[in-house]
N, C-alpha and C. Protein backbone atom coordinates (compact mmCIF):
# COMPACT_ATOMS: atom_id res chain seq x y z
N UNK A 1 37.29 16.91 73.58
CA UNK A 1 37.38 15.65 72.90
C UNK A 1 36.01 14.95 72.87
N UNK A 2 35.13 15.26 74.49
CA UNK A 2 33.89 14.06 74.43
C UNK A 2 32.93 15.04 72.88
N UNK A 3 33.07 16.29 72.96
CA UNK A 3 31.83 16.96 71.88
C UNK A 3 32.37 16.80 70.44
N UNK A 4 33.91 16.64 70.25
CA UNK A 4 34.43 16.45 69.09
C UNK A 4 33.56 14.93 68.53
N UNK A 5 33.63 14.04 69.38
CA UNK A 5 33.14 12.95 69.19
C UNK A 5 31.96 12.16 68.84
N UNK A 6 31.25 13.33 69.69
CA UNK A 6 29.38 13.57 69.21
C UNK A 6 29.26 13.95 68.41
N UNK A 7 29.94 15.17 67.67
CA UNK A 7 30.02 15.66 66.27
C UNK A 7 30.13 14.84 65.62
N UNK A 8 30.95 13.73 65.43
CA UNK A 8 31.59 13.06 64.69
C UNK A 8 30.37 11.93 64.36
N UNK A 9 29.84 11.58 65.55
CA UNK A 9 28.86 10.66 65.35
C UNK A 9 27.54 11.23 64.84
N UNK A 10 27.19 12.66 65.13
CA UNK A 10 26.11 12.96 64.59
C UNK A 10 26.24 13.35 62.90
N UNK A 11 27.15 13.55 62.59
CA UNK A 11 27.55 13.61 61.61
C UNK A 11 27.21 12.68 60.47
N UNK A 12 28.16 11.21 60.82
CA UNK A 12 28.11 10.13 60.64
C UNK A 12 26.57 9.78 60.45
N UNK A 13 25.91 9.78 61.47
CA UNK A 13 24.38 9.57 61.69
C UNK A 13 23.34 10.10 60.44
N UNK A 14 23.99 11.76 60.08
CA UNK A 14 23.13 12.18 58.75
C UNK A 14 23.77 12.20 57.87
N UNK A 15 25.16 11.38 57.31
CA UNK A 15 25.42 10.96 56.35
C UNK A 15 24.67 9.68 56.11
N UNK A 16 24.81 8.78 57.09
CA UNK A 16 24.13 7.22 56.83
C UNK A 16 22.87 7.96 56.56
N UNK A 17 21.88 8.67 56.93
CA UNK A 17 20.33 8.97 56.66
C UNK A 17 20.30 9.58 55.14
N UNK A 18 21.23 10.27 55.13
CA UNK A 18 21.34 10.84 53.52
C UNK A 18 21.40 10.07 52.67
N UNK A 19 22.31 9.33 52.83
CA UNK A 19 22.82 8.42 51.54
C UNK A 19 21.23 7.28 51.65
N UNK A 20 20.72 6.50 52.75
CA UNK A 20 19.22 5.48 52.72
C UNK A 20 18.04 6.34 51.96
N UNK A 21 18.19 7.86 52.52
CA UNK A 21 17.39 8.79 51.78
C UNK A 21 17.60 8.89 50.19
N UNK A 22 18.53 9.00 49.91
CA UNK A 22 18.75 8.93 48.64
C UNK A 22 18.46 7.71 47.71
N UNK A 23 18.97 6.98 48.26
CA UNK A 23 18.88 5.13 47.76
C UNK A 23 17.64 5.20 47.90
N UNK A 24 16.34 5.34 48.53
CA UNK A 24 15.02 5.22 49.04
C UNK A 24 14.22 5.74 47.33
N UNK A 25 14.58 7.05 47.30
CA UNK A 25 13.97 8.11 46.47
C UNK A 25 14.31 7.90 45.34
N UNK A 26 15.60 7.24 44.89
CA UNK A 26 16.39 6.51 43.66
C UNK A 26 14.73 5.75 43.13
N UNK A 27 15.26 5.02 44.10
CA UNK A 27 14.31 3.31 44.05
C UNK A 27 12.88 4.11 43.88
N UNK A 28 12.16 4.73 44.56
CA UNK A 28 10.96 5.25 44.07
C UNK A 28 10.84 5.89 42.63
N UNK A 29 11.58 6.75 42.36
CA UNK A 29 11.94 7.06 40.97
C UNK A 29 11.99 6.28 40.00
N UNK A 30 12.86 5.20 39.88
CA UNK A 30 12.92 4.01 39.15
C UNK A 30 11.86 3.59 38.80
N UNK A 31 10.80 3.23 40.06
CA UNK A 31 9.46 2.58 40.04
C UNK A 31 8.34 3.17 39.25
N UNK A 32 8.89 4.93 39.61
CA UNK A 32 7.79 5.57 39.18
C UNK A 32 7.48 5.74 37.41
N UNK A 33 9.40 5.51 37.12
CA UNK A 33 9.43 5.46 35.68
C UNK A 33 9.37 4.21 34.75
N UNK A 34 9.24 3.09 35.73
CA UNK A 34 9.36 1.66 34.92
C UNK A 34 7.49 1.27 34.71
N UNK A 35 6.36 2.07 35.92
CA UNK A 35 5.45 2.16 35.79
C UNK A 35 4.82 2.86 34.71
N UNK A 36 5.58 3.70 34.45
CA UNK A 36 5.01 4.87 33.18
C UNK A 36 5.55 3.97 32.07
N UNK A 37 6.69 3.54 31.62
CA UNK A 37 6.75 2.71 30.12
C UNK A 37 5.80 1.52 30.44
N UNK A 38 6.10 0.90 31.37
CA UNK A 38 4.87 -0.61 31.29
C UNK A 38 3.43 -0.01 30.51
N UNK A 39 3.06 1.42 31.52
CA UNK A 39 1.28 1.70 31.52
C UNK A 39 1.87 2.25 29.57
N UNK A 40 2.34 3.02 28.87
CA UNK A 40 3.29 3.03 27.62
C UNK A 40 3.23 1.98 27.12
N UNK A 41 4.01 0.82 27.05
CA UNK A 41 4.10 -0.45 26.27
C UNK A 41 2.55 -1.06 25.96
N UNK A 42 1.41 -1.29 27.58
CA UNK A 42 0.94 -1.17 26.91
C UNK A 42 -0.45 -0.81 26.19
N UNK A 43 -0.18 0.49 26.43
CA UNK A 43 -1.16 1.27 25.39
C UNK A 43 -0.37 0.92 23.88
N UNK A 44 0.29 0.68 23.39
CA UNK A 44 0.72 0.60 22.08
C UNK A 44 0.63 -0.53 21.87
N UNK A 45 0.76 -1.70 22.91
CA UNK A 45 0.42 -2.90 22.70
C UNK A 45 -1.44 -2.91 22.05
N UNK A 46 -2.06 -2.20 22.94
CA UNK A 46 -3.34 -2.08 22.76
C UNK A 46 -4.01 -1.64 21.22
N UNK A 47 -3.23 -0.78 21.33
CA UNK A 47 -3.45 -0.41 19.95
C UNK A 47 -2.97 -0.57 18.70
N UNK A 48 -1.84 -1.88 18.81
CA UNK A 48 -1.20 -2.31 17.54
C UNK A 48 -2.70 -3.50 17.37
N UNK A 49 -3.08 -4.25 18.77
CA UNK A 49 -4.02 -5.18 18.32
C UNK A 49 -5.38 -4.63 17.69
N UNK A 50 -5.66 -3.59 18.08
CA UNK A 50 -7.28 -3.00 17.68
C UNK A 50 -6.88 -2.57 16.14
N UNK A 51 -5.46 -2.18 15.92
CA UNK A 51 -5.35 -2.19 14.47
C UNK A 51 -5.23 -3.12 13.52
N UNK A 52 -4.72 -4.14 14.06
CA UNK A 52 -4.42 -5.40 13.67
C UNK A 52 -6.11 -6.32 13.39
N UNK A 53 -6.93 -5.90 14.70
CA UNK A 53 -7.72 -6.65 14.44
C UNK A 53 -9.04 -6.03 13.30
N UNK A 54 -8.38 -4.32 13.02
CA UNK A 54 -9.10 -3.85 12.00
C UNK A 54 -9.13 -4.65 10.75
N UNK A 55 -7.95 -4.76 10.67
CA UNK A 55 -7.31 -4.59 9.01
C UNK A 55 -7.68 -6.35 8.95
N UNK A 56 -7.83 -7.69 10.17
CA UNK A 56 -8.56 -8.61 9.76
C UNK A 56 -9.89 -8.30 9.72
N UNK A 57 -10.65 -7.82 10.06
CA UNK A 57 -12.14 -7.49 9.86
C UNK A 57 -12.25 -7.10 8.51
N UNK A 58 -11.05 -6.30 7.92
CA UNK A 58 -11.45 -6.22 6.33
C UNK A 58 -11.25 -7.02 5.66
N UNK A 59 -9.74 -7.83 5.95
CA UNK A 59 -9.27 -8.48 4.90
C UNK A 59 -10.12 -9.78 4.63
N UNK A 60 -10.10 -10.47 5.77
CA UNK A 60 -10.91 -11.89 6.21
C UNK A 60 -12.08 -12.21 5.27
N UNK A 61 -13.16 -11.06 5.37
CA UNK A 61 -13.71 -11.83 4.90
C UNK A 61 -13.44 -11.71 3.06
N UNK A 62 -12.47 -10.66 2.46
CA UNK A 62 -12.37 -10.32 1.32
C UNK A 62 -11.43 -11.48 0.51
N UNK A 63 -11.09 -12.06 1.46
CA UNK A 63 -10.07 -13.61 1.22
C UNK A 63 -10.89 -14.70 1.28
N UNK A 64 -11.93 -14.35 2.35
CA UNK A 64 -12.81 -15.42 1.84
C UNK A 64 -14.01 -15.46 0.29
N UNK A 65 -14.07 -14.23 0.05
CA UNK A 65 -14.89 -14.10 -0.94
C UNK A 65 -13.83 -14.31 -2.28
N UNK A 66 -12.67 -14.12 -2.26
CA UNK A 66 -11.60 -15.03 -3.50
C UNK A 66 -11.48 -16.42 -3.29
N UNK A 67 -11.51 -17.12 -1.84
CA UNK A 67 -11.72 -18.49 -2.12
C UNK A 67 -13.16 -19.16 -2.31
N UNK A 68 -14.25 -18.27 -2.14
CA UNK A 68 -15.60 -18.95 -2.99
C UNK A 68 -15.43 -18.38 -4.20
N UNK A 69 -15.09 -17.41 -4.79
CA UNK A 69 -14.47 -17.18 -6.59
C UNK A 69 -14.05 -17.98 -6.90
N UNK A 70 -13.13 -18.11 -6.87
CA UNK A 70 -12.06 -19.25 -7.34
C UNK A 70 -12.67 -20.48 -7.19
N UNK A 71 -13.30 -21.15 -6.38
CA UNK A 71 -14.19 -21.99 -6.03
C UNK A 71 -15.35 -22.93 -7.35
N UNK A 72 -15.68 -21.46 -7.41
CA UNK A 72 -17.06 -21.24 -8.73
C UNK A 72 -16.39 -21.17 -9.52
N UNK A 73 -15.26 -20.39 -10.18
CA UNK A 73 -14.62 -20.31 -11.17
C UNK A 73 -13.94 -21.54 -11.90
N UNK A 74 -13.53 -22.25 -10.82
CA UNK A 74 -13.13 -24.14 -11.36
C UNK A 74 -13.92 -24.76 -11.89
N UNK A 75 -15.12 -24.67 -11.79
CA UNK A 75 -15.91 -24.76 -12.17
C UNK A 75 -16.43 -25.23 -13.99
N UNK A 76 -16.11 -23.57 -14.20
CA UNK A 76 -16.31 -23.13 -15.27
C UNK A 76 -15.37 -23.37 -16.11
N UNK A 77 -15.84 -24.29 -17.50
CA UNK A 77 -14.66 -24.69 -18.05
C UNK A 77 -13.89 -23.17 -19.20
N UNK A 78 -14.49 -22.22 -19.22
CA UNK A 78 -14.07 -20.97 -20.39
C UNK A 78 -13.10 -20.55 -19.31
N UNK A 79 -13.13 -20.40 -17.78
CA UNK A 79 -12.40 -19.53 -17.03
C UNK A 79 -11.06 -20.51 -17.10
N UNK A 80 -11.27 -21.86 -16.96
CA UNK A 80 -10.02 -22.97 -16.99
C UNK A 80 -9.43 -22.53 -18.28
N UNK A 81 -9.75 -22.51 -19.42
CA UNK A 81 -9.25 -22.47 -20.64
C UNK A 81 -8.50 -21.37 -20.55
N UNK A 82 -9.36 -20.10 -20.40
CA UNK A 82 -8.57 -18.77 -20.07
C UNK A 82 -7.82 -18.28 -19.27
N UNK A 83 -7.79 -19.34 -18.26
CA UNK A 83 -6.20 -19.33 -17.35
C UNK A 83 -5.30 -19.98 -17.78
N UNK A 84 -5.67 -21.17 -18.56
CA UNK A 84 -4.65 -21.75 -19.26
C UNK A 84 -3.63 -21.22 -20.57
N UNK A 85 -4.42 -19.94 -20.95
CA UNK A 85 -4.24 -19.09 -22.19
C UNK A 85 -3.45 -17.85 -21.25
N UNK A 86 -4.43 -17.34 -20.68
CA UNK A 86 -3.65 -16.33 -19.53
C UNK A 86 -3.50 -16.44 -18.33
N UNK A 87 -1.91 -16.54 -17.49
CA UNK A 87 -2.01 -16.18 -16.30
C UNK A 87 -2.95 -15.28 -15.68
N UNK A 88 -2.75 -13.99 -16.01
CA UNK A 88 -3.67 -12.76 -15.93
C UNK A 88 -4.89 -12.93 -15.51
N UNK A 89 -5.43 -14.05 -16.32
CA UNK A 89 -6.96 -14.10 -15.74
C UNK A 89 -7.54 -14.25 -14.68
N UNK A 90 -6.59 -15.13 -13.74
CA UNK A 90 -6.96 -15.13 -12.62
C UNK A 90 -7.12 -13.64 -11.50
N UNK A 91 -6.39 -12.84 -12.02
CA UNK A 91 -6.45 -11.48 -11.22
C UNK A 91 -7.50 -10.88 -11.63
N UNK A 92 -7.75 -10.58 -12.93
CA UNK A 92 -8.85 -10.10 -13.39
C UNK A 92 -10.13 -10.57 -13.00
N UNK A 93 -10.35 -11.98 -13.24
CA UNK A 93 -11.68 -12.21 -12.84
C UNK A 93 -11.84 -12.63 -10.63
N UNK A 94 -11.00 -12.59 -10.21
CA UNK A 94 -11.23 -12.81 -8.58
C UNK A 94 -10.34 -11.59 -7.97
N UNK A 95 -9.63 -11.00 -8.40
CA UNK A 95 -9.26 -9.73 -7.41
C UNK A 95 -9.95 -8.84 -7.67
N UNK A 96 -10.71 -7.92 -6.35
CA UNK A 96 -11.57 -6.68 -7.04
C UNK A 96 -10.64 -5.49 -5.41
N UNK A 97 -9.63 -5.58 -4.53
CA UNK A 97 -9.63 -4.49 -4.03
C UNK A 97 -7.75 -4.36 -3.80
N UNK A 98 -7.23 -4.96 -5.77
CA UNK A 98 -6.01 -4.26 -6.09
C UNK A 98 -5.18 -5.35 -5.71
N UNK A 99 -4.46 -5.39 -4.59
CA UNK A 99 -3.45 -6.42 -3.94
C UNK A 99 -4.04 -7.80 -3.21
N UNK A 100 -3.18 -8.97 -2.92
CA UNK A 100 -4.23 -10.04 -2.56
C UNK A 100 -3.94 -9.85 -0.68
N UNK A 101 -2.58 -9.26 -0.79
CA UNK A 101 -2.56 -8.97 0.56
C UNK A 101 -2.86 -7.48 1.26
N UNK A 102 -2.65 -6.66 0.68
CA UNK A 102 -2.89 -5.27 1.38
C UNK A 102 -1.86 -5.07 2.27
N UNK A 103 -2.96 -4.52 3.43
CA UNK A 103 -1.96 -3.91 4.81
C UNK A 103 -1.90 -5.91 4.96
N UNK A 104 -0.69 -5.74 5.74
CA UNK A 104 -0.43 -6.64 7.11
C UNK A 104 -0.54 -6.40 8.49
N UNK A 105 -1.11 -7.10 9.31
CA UNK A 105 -0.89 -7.24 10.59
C UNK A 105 0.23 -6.58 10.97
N UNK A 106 0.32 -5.49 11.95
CA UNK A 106 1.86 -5.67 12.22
C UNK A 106 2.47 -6.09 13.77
N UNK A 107 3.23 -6.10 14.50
CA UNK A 107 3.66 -6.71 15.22
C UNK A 107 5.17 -6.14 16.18
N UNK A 108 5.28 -4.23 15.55
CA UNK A 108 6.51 -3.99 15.98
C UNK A 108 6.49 -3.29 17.72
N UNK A 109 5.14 -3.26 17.94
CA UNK A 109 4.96 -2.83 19.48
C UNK A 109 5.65 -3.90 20.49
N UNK A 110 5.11 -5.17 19.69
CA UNK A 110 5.24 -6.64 20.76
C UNK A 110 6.90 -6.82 20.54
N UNK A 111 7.41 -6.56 19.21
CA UNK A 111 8.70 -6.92 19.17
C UNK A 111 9.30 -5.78 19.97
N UNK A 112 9.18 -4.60 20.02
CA UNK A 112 9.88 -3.74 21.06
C UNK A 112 9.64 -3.59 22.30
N UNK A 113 8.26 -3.88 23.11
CA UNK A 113 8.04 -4.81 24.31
C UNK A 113 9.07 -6.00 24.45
N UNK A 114 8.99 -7.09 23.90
CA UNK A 114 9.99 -8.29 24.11
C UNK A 114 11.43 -7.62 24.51
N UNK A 115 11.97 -6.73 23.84
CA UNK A 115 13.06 -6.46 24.66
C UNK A 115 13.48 -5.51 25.18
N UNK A 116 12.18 -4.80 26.09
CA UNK A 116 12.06 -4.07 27.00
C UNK A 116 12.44 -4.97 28.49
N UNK A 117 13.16 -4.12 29.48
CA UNK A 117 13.86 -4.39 30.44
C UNK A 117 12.45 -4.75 31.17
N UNK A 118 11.06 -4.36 30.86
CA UNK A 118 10.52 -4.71 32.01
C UNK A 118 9.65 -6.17 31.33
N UNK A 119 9.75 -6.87 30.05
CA UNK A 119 9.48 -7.81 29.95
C UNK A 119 10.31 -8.76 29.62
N UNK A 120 11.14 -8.47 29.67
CA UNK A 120 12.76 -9.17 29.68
C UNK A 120 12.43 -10.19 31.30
N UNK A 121 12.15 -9.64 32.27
CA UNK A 121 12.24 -10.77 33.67
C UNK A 121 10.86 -11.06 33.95
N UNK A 122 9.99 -11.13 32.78
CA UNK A 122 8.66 -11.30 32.87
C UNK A 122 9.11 -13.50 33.01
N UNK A 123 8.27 -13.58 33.82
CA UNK A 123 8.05 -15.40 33.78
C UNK A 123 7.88 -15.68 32.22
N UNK A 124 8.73 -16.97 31.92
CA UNK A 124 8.80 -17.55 30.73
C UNK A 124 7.34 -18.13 30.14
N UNK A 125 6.67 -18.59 31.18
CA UNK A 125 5.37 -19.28 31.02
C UNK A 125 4.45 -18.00 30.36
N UNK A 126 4.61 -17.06 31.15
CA UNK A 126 3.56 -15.84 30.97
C UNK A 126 4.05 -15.24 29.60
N UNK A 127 5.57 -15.12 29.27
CA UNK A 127 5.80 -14.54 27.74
C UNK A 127 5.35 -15.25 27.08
N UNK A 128 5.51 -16.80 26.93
CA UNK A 128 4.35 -17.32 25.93
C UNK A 128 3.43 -17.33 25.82
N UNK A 129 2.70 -17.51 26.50
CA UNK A 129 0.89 -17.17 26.66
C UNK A 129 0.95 -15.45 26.08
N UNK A 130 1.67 -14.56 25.76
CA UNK A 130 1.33 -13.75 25.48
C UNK A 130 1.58 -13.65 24.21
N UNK A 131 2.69 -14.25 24.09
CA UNK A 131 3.18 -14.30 22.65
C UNK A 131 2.06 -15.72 21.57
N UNK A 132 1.73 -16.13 22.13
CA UNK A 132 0.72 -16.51 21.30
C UNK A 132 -0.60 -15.86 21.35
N UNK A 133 -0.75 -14.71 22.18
CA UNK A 133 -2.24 -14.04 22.07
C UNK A 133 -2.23 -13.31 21.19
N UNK A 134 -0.57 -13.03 21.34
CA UNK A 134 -0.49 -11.78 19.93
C UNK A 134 -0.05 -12.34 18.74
N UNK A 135 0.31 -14.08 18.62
CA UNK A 135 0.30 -14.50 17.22
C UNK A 135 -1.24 -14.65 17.17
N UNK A 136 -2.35 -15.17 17.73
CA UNK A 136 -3.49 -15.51 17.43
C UNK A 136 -4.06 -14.06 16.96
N UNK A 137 -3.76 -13.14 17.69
CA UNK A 137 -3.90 -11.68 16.42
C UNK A 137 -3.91 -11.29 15.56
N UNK A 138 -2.23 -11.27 14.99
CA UNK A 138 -2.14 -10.78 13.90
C UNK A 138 -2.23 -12.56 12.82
């Protein structure tokens, strides 16, 4: 009966160690994989902005060179007349690269970050400050 009993407890003893072992290695696992999407989120975070901040390096100043057109063009009373005659004219004489917008900024990294589990319990203070770094972006 006394060795039945030691059995019983040693037993007991590497079940409780098994199961903390397990729970332990869970929890490391977890960590190891919530670390890999964060270092993931953001590299794509990274690189939606370096794209984002491409496509303003082109556009910017090509929007600014239609608002000094247009500018000069008020100007000119034949271009007034001929907008007044044609809509059209205005594209013709101040658009030169096709569309007035092009690419857009885009923004679908940050929107699929936002409701990622690991910025989901991010501090409220800190999601805004981020979320306006990445409106001051795009």
């Amino acid at each position: 009966m006394k060795t039945s009993v030691k059995e019983h407890i040693r037993q007991l003893v590497l079940i409780v160690f098994s199961v903390v072992l397990g729970i332990f290695l869970s929890e490391r696992i977890e960590e190891n994989q919530q670390a890999r999407e964060a270092q993931l989120l953001l590299s794509r975070l990274q690189s939606e902005i370096k794209d984002n901040q491409k496509l303003l390096e082109y556009w910017v100043p090509y929007h600014q060179a239609i608002v000094d057109r247009l500018d000069s063009l008020m100007d000119q009373d034949s271009f007034v007349q001929a907008f007044i005659a044609d809509q059209s004219a205005l594209f013709e004489q101040v658009l030169t690269r096709g569309n007035l917008m092009g690419d857009a900024p885009a923004g679908d990294a940050w929107d699929i970050a936002k409701s990622h589990p690991l910025i989901v319990h991010f501090d409220y203070d800190a999601l805004l400050i981020l979320s306006i770094m990445t409106l001051s972006q795009n």
